[in-house]
PDB file of N, CA and C in Angstrom:
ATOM      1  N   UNK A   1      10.351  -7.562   1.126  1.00  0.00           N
ATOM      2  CA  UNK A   1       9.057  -7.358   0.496  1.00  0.00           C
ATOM      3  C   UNK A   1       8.251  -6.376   1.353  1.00  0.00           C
ATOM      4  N   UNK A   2       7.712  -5.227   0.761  1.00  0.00           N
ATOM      5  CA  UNK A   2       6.926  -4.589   1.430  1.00  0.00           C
ATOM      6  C   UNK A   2       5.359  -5.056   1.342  1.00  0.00           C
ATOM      7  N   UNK A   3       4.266  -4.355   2.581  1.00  0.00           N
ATOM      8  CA  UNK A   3       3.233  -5.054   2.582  1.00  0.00           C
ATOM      9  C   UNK A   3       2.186  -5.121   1.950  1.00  0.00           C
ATOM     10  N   UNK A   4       2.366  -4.891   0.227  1.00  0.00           N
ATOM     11  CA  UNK A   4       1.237  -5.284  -0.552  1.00  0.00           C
ATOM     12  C   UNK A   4      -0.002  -4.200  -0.453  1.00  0.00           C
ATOM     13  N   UNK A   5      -1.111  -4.916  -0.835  1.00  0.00           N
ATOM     14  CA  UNK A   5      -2.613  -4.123  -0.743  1.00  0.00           C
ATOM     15  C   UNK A   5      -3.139  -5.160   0.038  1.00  0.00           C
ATOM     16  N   UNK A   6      -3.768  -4.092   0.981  1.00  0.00           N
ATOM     17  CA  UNK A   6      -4.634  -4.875   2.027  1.00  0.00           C
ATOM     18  C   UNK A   6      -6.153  -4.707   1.674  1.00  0.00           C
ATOM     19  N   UNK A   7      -7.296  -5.839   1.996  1.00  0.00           N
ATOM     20  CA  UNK A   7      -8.690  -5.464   1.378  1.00  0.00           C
ATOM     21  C   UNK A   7      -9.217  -5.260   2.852  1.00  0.00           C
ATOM     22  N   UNK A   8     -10.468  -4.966   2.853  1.00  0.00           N
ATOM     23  CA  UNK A   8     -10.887  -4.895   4.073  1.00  0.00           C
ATOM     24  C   UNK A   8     -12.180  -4.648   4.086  1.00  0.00           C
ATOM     25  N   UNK A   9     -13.394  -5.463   4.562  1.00  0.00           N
ATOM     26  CA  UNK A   9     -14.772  -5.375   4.546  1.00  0.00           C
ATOM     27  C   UNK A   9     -14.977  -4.379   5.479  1.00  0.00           C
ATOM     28  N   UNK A  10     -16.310  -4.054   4.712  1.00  0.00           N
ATOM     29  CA  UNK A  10     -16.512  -2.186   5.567  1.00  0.00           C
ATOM     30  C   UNK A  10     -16.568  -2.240   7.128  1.00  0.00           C
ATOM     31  N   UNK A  11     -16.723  -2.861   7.861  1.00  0.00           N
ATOM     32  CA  UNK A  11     -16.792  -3.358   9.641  1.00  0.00           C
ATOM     33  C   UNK A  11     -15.214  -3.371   9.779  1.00  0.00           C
ATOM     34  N   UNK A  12     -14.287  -2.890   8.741  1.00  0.00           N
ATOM     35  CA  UNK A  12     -12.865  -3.059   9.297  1.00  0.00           C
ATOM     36  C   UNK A  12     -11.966  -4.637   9.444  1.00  0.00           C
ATOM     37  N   UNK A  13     -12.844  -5.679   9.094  1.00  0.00           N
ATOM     38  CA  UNK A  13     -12.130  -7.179   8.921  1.00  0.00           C
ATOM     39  C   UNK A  13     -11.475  -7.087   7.897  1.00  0.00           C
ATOM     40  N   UNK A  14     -10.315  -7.497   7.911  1.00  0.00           N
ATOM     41  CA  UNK A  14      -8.997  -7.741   7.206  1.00  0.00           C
ATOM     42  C   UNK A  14      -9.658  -9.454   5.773  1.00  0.00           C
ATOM     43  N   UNK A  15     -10.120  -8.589   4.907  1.00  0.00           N
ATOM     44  CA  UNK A  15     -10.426  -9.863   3.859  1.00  0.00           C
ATOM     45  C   UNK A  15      -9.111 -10.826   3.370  1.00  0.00           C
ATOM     46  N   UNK A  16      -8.456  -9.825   2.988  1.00  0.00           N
ATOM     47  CA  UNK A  16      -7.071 -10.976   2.496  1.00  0.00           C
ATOM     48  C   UNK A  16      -6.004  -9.919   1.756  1.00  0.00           C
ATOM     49  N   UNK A  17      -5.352  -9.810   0.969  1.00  0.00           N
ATOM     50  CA  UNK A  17      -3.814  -9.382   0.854  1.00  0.00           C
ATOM     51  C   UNK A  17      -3.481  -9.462  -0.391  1.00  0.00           C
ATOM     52  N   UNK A  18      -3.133  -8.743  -0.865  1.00  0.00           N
ATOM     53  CA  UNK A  18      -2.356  -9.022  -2.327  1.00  0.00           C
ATOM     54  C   UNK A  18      -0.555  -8.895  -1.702  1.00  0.00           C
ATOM     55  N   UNK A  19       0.116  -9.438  -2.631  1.00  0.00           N
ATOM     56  CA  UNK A  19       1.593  -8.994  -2.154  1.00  0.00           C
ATOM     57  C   UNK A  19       2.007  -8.829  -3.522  1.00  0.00           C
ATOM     58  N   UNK A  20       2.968  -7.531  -3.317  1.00  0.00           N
ATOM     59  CA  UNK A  20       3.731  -6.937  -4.601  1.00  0.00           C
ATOM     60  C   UNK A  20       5.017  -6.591  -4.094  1.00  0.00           C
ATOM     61  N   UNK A  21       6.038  -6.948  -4.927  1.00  0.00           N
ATOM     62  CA  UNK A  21       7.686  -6.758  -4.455  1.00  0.00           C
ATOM     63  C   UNK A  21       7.828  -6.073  -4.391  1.00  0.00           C
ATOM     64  N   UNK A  22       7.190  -4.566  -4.365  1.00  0.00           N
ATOM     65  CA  UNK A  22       7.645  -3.020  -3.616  1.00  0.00           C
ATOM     66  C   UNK A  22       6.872  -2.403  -3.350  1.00  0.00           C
ATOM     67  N   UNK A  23       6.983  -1.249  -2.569  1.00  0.00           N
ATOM     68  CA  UNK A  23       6.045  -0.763  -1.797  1.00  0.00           C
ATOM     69  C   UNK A  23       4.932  -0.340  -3.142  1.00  0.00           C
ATOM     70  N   UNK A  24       3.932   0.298  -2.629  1.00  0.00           N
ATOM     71  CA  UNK A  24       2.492   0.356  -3.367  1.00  0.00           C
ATOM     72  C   UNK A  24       2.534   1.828  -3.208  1.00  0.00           C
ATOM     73  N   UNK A  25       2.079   2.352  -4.256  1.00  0.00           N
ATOM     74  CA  UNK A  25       1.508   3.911  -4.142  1.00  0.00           C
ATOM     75  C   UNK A  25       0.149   4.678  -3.927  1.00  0.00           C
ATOM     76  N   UNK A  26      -0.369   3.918  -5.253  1.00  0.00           N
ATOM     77  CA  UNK A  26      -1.475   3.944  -5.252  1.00  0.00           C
ATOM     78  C   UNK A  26      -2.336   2.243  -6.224  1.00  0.00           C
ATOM     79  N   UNK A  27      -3.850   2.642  -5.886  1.00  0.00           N
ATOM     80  CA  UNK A  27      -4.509   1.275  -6.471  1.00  0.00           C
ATOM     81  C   UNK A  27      -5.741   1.986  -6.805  1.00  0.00           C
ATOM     82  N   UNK A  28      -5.898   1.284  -8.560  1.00  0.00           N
ATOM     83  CA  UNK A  28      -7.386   1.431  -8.996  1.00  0.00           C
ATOM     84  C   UNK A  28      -7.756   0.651  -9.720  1.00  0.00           C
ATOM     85  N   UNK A  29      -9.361   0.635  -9.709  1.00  0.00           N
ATOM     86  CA  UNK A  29     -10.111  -0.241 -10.869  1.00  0.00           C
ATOM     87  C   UNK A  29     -10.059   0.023 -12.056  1.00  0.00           C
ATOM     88  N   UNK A  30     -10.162  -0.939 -13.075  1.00  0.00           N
ATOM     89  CA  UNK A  30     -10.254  -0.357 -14.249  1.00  0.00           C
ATOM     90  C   UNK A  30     -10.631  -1.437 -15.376  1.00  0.00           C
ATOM     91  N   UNK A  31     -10.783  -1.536 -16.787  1.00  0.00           N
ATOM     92  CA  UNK A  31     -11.382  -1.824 -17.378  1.00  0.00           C
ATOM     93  C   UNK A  31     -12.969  -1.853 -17.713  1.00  0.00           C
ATOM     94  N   UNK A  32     -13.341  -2.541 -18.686  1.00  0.00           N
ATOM     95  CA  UNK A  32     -14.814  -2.238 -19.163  1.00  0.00           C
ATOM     96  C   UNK A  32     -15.969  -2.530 -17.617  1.00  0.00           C
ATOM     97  N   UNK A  33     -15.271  -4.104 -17.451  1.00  0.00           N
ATOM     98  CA  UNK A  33     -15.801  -4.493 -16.342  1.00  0.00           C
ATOM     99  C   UNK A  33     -15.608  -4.064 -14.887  1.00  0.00           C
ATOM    100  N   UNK A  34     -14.500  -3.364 -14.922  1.00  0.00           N
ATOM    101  CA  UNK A  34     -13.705  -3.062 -13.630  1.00  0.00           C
ATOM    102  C   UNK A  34     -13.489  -4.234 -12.407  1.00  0.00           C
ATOM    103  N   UNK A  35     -12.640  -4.915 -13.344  1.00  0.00           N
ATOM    104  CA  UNK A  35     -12.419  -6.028 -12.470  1.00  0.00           C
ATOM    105  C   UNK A  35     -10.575  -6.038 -12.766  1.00  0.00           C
ATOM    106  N   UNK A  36     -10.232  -5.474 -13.277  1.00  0.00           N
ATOM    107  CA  UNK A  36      -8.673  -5.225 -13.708  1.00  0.00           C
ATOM    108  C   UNK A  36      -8.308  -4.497 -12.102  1.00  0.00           C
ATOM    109  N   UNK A  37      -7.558  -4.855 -11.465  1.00  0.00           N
ATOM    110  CA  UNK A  37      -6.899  -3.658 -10.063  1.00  0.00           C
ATOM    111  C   UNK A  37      -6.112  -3.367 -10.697  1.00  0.00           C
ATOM    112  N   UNK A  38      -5.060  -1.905 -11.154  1.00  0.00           N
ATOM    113  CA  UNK A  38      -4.047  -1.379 -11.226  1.00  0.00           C
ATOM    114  C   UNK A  38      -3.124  -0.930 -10.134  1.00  0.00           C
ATOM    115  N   UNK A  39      -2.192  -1.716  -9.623  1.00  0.00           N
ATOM    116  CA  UNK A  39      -1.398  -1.647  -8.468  1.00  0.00           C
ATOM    117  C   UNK A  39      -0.261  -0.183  -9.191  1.00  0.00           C
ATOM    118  N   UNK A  40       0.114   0.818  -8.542  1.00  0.00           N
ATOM    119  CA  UNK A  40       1.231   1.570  -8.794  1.00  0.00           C
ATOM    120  C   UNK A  40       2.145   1.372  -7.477  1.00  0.00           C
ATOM    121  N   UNK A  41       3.231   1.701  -7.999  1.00  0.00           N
ATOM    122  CA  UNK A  41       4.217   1.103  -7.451  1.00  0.00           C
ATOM    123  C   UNK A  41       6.015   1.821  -7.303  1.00  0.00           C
ATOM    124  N   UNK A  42       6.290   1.751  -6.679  1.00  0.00           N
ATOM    125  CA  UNK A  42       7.654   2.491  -6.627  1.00  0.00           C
ATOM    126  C   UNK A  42       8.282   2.798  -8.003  1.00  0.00           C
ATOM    127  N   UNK A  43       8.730   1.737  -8.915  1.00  0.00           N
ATOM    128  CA  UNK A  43       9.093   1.675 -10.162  1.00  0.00           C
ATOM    129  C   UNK A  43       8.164   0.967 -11.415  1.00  0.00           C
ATOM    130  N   UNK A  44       7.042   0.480 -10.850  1.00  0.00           N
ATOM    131  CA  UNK A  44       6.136  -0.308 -11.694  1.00  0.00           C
ATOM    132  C   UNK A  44       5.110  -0.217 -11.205  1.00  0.00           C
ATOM    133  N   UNK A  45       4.177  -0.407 -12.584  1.00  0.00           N
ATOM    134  CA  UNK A  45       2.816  -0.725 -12.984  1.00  0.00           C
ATOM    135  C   UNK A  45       2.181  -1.925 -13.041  1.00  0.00           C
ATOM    136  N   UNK A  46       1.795  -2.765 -12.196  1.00  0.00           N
ATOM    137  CA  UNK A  46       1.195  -3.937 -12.186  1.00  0.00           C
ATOM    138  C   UNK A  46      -0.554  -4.323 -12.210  1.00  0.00           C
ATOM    139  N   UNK A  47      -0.679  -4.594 -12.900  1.00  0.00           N
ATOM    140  CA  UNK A  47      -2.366  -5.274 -13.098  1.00  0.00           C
ATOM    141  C   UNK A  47      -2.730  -6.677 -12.604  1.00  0.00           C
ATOM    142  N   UNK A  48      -3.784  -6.978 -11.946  1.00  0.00           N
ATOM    143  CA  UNK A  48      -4.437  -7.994 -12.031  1.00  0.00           C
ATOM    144  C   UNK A  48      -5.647  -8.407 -11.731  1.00  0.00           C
ATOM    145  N   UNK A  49      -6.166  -9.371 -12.702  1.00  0.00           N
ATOM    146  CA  UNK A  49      -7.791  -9.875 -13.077  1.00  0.00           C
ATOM    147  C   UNK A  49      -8.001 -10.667 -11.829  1.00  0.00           C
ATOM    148  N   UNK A  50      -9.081  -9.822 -10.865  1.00  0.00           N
ATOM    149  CA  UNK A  50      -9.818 -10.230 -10.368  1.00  0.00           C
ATOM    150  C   UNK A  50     -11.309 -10.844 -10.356  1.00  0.00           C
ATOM    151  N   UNK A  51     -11.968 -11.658  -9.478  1.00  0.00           N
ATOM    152  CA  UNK A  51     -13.275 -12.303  -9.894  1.00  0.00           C
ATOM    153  C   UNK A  51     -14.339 -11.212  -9.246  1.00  0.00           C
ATOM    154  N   UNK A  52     -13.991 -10.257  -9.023  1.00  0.00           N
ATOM    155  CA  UNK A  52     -14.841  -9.487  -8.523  1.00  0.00           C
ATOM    156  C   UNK A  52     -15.041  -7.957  -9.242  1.00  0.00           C
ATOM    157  N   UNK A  53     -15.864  -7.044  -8.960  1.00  0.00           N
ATOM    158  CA  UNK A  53     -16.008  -6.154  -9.444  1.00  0.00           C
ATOM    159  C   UNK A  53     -15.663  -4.548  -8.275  1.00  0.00           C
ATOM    160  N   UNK A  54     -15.270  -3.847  -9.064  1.00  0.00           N
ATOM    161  CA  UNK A  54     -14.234  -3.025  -8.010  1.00  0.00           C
ATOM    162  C   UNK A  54     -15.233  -1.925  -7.961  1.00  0.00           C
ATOM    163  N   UNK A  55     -14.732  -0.799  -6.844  1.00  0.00           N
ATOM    164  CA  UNK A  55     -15.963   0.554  -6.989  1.00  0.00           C
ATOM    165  C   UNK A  55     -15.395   1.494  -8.097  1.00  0.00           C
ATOM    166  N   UNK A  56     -16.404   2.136  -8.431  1.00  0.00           N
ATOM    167  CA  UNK A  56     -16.010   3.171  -9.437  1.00  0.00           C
ATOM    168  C   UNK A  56     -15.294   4.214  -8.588  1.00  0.00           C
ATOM    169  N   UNK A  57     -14.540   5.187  -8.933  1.00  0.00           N
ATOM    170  CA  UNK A  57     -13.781   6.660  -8.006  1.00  0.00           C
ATOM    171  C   UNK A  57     -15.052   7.644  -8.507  1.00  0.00           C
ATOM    172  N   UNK A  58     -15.587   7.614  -8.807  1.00  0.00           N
ATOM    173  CA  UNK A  58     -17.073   8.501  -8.718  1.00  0.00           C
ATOM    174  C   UNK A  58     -17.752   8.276  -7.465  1.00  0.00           C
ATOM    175  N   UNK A  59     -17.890   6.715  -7.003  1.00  0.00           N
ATOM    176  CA  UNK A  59     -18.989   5.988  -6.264  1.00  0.00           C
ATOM    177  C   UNK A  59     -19.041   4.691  -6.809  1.00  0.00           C
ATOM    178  N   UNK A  60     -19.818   3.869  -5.870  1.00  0.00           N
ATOM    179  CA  UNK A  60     -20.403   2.493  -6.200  1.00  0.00           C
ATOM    180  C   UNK A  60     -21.335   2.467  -7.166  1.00  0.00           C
ATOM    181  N   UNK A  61     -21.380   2.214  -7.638  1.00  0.00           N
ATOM    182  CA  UNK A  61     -21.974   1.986  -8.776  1.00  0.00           C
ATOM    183  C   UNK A  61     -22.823   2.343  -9.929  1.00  0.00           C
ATOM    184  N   UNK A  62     -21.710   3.891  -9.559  1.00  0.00           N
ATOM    185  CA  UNK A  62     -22.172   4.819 -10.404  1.00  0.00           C
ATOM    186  C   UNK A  62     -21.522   4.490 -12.049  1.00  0.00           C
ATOM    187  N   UNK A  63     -22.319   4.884 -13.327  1.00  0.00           N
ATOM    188  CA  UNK A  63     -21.747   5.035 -14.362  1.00  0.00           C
ATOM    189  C   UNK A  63     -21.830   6.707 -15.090  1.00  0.00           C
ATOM    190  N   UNK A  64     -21.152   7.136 -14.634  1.00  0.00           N
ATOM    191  CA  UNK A  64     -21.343   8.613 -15.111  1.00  0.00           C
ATOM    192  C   UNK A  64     -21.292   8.863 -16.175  1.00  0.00           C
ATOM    193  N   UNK A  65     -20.635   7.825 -17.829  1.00  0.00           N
ATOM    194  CA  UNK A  65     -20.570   8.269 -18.826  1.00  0.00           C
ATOM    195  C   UNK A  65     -22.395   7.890 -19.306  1.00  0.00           C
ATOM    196  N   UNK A  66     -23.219   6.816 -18.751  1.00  0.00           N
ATOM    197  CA  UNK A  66     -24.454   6.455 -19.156  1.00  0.00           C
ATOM    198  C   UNK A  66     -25.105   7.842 -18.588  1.00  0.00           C
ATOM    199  N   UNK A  67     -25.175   9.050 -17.825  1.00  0.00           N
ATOM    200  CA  UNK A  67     -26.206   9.919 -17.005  1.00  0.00           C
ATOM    201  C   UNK A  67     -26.040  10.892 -17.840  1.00  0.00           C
ATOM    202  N   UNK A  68     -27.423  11.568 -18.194  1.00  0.00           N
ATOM    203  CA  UNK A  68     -27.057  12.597 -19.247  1.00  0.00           C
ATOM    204  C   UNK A  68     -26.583  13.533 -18.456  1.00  0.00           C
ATOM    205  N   UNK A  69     -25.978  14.219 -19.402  1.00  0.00           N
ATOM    206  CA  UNK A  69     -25.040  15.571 -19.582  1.00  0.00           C
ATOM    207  C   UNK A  69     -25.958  16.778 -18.637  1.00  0.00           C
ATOM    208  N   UNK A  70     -24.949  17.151 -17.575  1.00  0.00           N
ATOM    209  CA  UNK A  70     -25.734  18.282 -16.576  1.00  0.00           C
ATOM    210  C   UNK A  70     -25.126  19.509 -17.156  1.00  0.00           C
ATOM    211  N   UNK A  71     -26.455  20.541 -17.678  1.00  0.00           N
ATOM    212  CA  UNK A  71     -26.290  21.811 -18.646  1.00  0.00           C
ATOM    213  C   UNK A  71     -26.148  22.904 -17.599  1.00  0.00           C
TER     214      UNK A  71
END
């Protein structure tokens, strides 16, 4: 088993671990709520519903489709 996704509070403490049966590629948030993680993965795509809410890849808590349109 390789070592999963690691979380980590911004001071660098090790929060806790996900484990996935192959190595990890990449990881993102997603859904309405963004509480879905999308694990990628050597040969697979894995999801899972977390109780928390993830950052946007814009920023924290940005919603860029709500900000009007920059002309």
């Amino acid at each position: 088993m390789d070592d999963g996704v690691h979380c980590y509070d911004p001071d660098g403490t090790l929060i806790g671990r996900l484990d996935v049966p192959e190595a990890v590629a990449n990881v993102s948030w997603g859904s309405a709520k963004r509480n879905r993680l999308f694990i990628a993965a050597e040969t697979s795509l894995y999801s899972v519903v977390k109780g928390v809410t993830g950052t946007h890849p814009t920023g924290p808590g940005r919603q860029p489709w709500l900000e009007p349109a920059s002309r």
